[in-house]
C-alpha atoms as a PDB file:
ATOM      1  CA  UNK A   1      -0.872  38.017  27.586  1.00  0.00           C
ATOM      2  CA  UNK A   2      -4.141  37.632  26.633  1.00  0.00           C
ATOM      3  CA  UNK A   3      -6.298  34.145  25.530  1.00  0.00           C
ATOM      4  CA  UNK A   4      -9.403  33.355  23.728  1.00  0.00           C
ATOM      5  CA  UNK A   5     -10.951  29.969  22.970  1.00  0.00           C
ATOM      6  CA  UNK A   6     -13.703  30.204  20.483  1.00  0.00           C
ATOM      7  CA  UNK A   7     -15.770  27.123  19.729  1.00  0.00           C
ATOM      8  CA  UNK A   8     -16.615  27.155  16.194  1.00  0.00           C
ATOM      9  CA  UNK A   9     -20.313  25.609  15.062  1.00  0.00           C
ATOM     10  CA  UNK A  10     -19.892  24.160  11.711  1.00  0.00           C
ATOM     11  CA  UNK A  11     -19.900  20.785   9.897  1.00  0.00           C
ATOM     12  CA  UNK A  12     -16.585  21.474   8.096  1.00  0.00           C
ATOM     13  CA  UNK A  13     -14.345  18.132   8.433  1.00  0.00           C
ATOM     14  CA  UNK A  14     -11.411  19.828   7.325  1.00  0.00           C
ATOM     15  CA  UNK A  15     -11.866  22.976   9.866  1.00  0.00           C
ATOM     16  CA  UNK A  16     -11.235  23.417  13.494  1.00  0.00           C
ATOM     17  CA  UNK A  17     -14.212  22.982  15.795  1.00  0.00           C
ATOM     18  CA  UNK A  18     -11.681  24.755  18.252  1.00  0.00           C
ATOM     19  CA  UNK A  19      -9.467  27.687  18.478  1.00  0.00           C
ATOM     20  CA  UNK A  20      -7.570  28.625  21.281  1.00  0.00           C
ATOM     21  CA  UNK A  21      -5.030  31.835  21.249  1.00  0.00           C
ATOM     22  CA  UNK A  22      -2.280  33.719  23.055  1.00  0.00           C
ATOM     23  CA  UNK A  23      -2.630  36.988  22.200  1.00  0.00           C
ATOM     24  CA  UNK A  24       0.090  39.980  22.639  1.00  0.00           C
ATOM     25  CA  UNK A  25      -0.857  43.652  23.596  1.00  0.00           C
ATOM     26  CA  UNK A  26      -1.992  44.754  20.239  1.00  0.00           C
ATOM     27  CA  UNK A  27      -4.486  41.296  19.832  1.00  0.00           C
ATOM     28  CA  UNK A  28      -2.456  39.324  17.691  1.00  0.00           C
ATOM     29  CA  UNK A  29      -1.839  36.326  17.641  1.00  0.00           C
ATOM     30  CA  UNK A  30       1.817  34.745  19.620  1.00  0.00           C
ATOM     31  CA  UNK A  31       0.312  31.479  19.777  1.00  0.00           C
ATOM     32  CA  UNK A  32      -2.030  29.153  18.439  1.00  0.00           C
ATOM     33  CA  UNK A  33      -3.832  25.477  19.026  1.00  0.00           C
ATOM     34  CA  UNK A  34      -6.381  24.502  16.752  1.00  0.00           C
ATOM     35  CA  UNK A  35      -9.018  21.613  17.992  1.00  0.00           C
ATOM     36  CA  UNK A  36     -10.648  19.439  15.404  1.00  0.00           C
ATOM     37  CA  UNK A  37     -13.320  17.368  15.363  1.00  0.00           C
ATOM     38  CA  UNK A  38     -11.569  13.962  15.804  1.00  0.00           C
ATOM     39  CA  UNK A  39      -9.297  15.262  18.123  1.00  0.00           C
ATOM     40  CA  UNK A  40      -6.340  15.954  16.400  1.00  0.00           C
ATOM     41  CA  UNK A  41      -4.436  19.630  16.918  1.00  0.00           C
ATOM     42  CA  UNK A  42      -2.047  21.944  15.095  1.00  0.00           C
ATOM     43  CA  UNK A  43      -0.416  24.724  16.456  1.00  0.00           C
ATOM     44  CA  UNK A  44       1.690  27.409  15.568  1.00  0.00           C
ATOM     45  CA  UNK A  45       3.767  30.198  16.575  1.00  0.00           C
ATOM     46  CA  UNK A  46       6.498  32.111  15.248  1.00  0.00           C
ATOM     47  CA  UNK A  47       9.013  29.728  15.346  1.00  0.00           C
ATOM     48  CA  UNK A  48       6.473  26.546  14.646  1.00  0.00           C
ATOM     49  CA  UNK A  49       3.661  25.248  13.102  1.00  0.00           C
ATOM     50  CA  UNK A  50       1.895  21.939  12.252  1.00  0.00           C
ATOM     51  CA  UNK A  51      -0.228  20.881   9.336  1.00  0.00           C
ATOM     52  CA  UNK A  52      -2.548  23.905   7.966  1.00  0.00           C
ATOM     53  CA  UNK A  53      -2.161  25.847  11.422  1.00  0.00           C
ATOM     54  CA  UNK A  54      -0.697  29.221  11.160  1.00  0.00           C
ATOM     55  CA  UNK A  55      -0.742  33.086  13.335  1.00  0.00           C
ATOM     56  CA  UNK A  56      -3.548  34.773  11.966  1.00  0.00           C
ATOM     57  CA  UNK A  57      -2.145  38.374  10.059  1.00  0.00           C
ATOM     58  CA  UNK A  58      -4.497  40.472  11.984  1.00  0.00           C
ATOM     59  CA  UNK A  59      -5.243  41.391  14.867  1.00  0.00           C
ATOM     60  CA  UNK A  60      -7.682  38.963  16.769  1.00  0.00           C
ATOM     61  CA  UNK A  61     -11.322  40.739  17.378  1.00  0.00           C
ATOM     62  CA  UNK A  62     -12.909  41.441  20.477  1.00  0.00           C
ATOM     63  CA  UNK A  63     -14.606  38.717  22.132  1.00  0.00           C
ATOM     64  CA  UNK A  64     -18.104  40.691  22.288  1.00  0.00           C
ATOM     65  CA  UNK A  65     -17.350  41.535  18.091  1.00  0.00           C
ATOM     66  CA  UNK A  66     -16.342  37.358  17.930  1.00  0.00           C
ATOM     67  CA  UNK A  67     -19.904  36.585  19.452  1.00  0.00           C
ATOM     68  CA  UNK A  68     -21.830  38.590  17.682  1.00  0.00           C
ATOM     69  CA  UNK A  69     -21.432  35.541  15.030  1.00  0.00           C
ATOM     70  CA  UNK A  70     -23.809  32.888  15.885  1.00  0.00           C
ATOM     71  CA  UNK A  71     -20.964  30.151  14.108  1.00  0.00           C
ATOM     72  CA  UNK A  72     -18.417  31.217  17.227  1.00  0.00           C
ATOM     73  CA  UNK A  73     -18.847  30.610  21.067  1.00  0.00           C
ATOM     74  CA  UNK A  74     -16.688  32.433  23.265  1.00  0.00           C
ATOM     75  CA  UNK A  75     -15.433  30.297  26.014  1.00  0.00           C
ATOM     76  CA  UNK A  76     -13.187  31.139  29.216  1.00  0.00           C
ATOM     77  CA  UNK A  77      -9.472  30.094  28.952  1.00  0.00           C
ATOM     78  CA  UNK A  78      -6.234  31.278  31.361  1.00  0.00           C
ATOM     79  CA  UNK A  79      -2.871  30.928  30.787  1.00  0.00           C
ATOM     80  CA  UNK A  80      -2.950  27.394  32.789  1.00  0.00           C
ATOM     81  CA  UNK A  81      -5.346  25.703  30.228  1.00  0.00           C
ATOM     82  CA  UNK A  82      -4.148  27.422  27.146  1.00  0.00           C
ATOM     83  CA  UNK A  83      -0.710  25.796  28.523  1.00  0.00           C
ATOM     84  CA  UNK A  84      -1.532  22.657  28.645  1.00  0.00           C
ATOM     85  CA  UNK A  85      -3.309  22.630  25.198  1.00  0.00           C
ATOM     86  CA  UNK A  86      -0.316  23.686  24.017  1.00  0.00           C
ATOM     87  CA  UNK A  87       2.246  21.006  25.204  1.00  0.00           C
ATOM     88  CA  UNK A  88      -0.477  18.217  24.265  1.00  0.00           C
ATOM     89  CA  UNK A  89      -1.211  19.522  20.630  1.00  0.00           C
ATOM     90  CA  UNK A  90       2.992  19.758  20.601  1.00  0.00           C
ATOM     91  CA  UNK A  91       3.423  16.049  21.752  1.00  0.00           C
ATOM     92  CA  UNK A  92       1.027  15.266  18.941  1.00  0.00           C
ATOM     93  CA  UNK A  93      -1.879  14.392  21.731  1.00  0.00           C
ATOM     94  CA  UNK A  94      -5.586  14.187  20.973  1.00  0.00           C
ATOM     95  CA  UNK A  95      -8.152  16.162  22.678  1.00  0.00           C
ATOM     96  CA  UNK A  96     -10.699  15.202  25.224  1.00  0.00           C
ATOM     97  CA  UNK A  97     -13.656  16.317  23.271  1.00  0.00           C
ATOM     98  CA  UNK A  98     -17.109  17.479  25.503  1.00  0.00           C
ATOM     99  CA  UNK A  99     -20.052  16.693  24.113  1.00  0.00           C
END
């Protein structure tokens, strides 16, 4: 497996400021936690999802083709951290925002 966390920079209330993925072989999408800006997360996966939170249809872009937006900030996540983000946003947990 693969994971990306992009920071999105917008003032979109209703949008994730955070996007973290599992991604298969091919780049798409096995799992997902969305971050937004009061804390609150929705995930999905096959099997689940919360609120507007689903797998994206398409393969999930390089991170170099992801930067080349200036609204997206690649970040570095592992299997550990993309883990844990995904139990929290599960047990309906908020995240520890950084300013």
């Amino acid at each position: 497996m693969d994971y990306v966390k992009v920071r999105w920079l917008h003032q979109h209330a209703s949008e994730p400021i955070l996007l973290l993925s599992e991604l298969d072989a091919e780049r798409y999408e096995v799992r997902k936690v969305e971050v937004f800006a009061d804390g609150h997360m929705g995930f999905a996966s096959d099997h689940q999802t919360s609120g507007h939170t689903f797998l994206g249809e398409r393969p999930v872009p390089l991170a170099a083709d992801i930067a080349a937006d200036p609204e997206f900030v690649i970040e570095g996540l592992d299997g550990r951290e993309f883990e844990m983000a995904w139990r929290a946003a599960i047990a309906g947990s908020r995240w520890k925002l950084q300013a």
